[in-house]
PDB file of N, CA and C in Angstrom:
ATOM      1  N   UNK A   1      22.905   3.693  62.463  1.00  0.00           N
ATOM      2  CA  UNK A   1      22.490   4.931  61.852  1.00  0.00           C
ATOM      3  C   UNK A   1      23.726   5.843  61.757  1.00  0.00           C
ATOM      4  N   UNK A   2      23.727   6.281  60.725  1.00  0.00           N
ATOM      5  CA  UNK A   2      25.089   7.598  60.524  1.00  0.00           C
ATOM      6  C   UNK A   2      25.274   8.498  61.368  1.00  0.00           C
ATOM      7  N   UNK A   3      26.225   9.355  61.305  1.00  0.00           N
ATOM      8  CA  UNK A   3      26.191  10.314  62.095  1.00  0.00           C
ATOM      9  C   UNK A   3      26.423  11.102  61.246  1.00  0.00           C
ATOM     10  N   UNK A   4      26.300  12.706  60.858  1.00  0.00           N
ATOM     11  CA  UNK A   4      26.999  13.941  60.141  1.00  0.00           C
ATOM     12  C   UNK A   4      27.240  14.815  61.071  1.00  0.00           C
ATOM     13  N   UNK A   5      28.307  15.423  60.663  1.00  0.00           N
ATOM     14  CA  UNK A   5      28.691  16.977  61.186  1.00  0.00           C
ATOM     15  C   UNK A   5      27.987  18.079  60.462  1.00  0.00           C
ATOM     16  N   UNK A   6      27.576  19.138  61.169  1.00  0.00           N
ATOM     17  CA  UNK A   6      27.215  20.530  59.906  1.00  0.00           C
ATOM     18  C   UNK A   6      27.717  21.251  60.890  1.00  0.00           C
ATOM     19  N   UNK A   7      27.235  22.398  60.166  1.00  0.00           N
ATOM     20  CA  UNK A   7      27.742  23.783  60.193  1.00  0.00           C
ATOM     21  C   UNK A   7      26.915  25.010  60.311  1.00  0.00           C
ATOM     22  N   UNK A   8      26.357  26.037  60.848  1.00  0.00           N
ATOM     23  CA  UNK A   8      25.335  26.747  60.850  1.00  0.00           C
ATOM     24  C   UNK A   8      25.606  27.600  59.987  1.00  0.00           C
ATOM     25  N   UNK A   9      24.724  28.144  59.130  1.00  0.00           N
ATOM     26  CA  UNK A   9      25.114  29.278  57.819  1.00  0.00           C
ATOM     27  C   UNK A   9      25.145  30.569  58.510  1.00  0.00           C
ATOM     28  N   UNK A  10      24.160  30.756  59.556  1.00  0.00           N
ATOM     29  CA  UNK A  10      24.077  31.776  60.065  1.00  0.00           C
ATOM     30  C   UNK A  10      25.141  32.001  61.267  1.00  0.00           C
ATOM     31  N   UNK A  11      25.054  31.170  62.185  1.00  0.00           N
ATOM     32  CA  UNK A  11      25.468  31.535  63.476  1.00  0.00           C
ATOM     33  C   UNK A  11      27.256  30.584  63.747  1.00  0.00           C
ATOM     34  N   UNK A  12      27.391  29.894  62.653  1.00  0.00           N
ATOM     35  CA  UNK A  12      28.257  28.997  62.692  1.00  0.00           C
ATOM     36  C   UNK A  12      28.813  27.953  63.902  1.00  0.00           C
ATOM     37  N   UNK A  13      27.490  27.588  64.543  1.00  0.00           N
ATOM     38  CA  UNK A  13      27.822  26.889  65.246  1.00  0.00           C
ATOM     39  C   UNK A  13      27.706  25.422  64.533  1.00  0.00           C
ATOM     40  N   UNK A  14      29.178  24.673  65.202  1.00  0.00           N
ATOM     41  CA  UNK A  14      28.960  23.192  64.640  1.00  0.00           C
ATOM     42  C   UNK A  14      28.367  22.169  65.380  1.00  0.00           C
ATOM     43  N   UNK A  15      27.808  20.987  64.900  1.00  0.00           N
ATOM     44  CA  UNK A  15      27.136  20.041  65.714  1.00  0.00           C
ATOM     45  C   UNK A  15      27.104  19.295  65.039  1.00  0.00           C
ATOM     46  N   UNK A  16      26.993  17.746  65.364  1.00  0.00           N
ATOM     47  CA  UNK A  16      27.172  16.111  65.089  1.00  0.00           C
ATOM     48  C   UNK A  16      25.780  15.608  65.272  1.00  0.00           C
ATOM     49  N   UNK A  17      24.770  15.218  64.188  1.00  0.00           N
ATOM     50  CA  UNK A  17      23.505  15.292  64.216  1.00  0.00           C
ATOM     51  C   UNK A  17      23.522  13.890  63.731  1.00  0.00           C
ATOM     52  N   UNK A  18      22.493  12.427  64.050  1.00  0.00           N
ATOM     53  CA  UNK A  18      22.605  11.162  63.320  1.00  0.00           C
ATOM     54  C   UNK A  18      20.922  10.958  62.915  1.00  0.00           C
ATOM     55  N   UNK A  19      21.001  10.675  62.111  1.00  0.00           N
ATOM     56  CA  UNK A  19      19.792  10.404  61.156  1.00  0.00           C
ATOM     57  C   UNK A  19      19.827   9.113  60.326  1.00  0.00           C
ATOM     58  N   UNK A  20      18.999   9.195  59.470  1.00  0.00           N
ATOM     59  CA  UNK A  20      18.775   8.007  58.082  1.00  0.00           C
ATOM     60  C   UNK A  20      19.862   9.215  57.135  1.00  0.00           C
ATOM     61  N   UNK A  21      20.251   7.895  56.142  1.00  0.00           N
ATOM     62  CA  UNK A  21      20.689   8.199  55.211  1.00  0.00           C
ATOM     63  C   UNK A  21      19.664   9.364  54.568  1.00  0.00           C
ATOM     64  N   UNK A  22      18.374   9.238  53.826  1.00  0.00           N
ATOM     65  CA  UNK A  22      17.386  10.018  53.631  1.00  0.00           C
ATOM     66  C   UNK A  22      16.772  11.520  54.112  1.00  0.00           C
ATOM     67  N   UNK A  23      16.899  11.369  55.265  1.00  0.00           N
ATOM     68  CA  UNK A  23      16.477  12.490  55.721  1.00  0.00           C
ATOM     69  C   UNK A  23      16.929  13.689  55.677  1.00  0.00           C
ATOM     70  N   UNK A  24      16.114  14.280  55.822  1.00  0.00           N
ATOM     71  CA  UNK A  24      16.963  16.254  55.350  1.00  0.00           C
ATOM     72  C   UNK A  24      17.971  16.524  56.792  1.00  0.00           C
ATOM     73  N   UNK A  25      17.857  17.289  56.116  1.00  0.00           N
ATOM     74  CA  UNK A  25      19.303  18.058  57.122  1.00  0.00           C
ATOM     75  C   UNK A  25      18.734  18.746  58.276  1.00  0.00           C
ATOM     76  N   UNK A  26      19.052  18.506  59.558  1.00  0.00           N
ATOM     77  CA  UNK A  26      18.167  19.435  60.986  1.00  0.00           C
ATOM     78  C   UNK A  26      18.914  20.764  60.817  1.00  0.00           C
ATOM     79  N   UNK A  27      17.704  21.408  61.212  1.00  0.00           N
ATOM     80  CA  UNK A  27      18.014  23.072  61.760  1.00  0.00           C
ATOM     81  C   UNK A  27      18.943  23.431  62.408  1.00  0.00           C
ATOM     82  N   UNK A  28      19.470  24.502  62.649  1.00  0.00           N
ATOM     83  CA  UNK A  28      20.614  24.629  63.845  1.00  0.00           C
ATOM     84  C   UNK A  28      19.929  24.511  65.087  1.00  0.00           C
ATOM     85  N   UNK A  29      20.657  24.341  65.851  1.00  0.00           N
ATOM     86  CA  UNK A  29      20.121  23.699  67.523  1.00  0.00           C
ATOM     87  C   UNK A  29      20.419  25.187  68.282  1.00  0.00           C
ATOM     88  N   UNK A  30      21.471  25.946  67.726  1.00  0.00           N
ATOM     89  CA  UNK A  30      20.894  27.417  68.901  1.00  0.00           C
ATOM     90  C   UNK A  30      20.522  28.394  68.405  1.00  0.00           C
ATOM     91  N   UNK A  31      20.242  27.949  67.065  1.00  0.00           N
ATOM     92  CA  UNK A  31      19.598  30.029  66.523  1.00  0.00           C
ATOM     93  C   UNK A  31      18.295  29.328  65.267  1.00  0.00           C
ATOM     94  N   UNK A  32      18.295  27.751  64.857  1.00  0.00           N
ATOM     95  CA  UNK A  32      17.042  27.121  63.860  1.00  0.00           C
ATOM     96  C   UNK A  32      17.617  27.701  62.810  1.00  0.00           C
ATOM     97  N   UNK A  33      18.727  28.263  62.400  1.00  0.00           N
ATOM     98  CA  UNK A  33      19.470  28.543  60.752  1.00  0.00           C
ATOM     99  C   UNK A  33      19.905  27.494  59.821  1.00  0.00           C
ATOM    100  N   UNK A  34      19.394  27.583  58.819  1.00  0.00           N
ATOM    101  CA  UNK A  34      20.131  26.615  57.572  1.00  0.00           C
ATOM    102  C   UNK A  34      21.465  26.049  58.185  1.00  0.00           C
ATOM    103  N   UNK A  35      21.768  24.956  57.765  1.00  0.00           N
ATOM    104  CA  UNK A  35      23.198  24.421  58.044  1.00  0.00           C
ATOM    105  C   UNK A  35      23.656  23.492  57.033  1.00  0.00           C
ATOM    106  N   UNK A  36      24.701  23.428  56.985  1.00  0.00           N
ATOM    107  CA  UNK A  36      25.416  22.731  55.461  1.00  0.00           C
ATOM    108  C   UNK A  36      26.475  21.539  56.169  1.00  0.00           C
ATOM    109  N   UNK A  37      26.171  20.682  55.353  1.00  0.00           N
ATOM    110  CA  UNK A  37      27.363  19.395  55.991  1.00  0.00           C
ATOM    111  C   UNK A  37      28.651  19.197  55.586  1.00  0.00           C
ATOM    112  N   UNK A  38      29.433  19.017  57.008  1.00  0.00           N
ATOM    113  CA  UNK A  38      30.623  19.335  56.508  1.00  0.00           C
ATOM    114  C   UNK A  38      31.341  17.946  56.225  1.00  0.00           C
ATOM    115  N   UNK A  39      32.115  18.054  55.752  1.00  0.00           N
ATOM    116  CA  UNK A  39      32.784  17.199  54.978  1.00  0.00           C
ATOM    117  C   UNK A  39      33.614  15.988  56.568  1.00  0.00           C
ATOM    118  N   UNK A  40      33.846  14.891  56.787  1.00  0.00           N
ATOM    119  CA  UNK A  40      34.303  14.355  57.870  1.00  0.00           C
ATOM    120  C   UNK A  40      34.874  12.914  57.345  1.00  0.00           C
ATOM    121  N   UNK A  41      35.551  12.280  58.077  1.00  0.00           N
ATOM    122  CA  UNK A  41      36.561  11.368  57.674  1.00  0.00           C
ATOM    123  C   UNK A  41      35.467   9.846  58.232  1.00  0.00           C
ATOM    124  N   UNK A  42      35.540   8.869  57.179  1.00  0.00           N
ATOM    125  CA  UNK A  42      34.895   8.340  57.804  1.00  0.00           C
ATOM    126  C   UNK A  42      35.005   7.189  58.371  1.00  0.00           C
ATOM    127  N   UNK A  43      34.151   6.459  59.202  1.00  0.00           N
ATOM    128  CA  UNK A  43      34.435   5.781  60.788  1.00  0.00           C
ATOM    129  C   UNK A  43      34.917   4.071  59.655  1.00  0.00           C
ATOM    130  N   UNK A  44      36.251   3.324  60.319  1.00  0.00           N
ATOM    131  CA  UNK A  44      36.685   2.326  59.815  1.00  0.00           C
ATOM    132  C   UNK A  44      36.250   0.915  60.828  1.00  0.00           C
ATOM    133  N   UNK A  45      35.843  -0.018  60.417  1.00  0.00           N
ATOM    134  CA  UNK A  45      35.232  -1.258  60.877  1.00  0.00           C
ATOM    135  C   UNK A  45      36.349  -2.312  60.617  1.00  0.00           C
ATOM    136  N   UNK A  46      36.539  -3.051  61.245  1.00  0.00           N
ATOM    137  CA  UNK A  46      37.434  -3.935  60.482  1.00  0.00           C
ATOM    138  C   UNK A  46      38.046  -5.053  62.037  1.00  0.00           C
ATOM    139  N   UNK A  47      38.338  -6.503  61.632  1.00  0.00           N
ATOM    140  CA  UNK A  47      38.965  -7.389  62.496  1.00  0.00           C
ATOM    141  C   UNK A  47      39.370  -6.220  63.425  1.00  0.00           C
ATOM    142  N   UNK A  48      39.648  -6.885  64.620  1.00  0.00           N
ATOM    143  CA  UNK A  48      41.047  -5.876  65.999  1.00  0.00           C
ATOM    144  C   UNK A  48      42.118  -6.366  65.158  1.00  0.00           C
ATOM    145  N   UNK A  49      43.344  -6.042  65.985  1.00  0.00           N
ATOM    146  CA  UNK A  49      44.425  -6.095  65.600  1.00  0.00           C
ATOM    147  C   UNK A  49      45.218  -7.518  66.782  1.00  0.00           C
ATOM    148  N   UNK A  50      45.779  -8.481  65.773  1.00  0.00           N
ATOM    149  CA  UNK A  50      45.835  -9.538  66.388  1.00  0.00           C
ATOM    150  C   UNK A  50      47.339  -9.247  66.883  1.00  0.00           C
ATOM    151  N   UNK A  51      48.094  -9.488  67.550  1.00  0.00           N
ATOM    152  CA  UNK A  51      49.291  -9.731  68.344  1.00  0.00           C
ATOM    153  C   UNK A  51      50.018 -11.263  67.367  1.00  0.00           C
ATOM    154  N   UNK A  52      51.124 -10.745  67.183  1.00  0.00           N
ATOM    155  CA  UNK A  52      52.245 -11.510  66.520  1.00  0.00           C
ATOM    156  C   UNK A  52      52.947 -12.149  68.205  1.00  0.00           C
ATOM    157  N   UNK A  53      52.397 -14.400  67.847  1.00  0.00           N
ATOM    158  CA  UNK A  53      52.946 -14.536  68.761  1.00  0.00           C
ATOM    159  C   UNK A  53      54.140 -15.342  68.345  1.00  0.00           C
ATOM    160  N   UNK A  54      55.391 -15.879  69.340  1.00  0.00           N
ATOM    161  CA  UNK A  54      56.141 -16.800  69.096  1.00  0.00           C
ATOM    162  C   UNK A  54      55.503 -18.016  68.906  1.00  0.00           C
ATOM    163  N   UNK A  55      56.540 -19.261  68.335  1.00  0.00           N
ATOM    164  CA  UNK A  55      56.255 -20.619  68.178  1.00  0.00           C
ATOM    165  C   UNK A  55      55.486 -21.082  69.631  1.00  0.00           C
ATOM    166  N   UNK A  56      56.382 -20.300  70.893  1.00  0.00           N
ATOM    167  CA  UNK A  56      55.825 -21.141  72.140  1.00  0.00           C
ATOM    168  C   UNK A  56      54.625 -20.446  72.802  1.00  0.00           C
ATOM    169  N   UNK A  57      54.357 -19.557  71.994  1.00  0.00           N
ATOM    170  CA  UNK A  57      52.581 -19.085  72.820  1.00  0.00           C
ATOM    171  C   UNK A  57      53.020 -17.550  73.405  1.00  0.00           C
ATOM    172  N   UNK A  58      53.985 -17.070  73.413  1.00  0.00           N
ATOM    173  CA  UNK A  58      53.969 -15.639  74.107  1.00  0.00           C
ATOM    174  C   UNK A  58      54.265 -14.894  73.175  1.00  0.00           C
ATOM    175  N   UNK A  59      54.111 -13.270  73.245  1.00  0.00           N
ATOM    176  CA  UNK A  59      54.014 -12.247  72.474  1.00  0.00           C
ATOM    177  C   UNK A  59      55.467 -12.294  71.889  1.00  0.00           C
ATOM    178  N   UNK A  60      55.862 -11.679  70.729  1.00  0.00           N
ATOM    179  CA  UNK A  60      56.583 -11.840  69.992  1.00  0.00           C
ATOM    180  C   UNK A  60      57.636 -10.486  70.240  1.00  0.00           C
ATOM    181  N   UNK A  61      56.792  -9.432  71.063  1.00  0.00           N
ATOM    182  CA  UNK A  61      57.273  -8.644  71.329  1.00  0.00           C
ATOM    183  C   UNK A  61      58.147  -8.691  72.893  1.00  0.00           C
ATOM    184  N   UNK A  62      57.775  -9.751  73.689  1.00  0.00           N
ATOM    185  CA  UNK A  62      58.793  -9.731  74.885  1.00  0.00           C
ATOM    186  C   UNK A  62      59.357 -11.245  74.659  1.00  0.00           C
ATOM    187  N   UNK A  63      59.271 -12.178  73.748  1.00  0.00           N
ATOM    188  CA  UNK A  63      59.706 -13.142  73.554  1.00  0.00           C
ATOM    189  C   UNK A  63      59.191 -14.407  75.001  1.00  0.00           C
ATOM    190  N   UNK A  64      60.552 -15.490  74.588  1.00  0.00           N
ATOM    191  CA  UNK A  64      60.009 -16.468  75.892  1.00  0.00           C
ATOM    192  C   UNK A  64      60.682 -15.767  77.277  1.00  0.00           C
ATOM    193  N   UNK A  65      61.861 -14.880  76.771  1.00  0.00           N
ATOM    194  CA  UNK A  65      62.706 -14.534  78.191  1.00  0.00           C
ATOM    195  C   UNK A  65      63.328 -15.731  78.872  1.00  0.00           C
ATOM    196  N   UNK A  66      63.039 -17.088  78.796  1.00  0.00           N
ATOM    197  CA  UNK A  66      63.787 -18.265  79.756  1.00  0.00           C
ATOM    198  C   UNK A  66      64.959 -18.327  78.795  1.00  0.00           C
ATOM    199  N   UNK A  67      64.446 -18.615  77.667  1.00  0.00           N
ATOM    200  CA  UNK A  67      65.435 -19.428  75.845  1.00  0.00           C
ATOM    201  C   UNK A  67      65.041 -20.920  76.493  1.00  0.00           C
ATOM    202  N   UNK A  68      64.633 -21.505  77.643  1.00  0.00           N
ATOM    203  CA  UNK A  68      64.239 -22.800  77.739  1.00  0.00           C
ATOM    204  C   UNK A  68      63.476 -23.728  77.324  1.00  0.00           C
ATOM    205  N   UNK A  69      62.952 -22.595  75.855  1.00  0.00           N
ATOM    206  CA  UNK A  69      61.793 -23.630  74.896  1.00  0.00           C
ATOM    207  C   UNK A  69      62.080 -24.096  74.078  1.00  0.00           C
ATOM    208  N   UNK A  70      63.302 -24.091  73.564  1.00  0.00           N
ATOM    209  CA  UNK A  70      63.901 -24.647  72.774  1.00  0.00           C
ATOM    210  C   UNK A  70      63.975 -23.564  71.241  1.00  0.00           C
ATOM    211  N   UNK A  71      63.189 -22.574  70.985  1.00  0.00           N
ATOM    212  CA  UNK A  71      62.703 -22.086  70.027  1.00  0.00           C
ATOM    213  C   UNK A  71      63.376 -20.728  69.989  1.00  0.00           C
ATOM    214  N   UNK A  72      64.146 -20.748  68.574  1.00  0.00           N
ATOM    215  CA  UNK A  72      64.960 -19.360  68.296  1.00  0.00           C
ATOM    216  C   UNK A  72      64.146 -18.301  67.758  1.00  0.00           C
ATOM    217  N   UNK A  73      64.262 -17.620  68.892  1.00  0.00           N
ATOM    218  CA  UNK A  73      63.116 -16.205  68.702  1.00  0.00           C
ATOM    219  C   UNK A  73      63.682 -14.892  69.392  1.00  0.00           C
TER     220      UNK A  73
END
């Protein structure tokens, strides 16, 4: 289910409210005033982030450290 941010028209307090796509917009939570949605960046899904390894199995970022694998890295 989504989440939105609004904004209170009246009292301007903000709050992070999650609903259906469909549904109207909730009241303000400390004064029940109109509230308008604010504009927010939205949430990214995607694979993790895989680690670049060497030929011999270790991170690419500290290498083998021996050089005894034979493998120029």
């Amino acid at each position: 289910m989504p989440t939105y941010d609004y904004q209170c028209q009246s009292c301007t307090h903000t709050f992070t409210a999650m609903h259906k796509i469909g549904d109207t917009a909730p009241g303000c939570p400390q004064c029940g005033g109109e509230v308008k949605k604010l504009l927010s960046a939205p949430a990214v899904h995607g694979a993790p982030h895989r680690e670049e390894v060497t030929p011999c199995g270790m991170p690419a970022a500290e290498g083998c450290g021996s050089g005894m694998c034979g493998h120029l890295h």
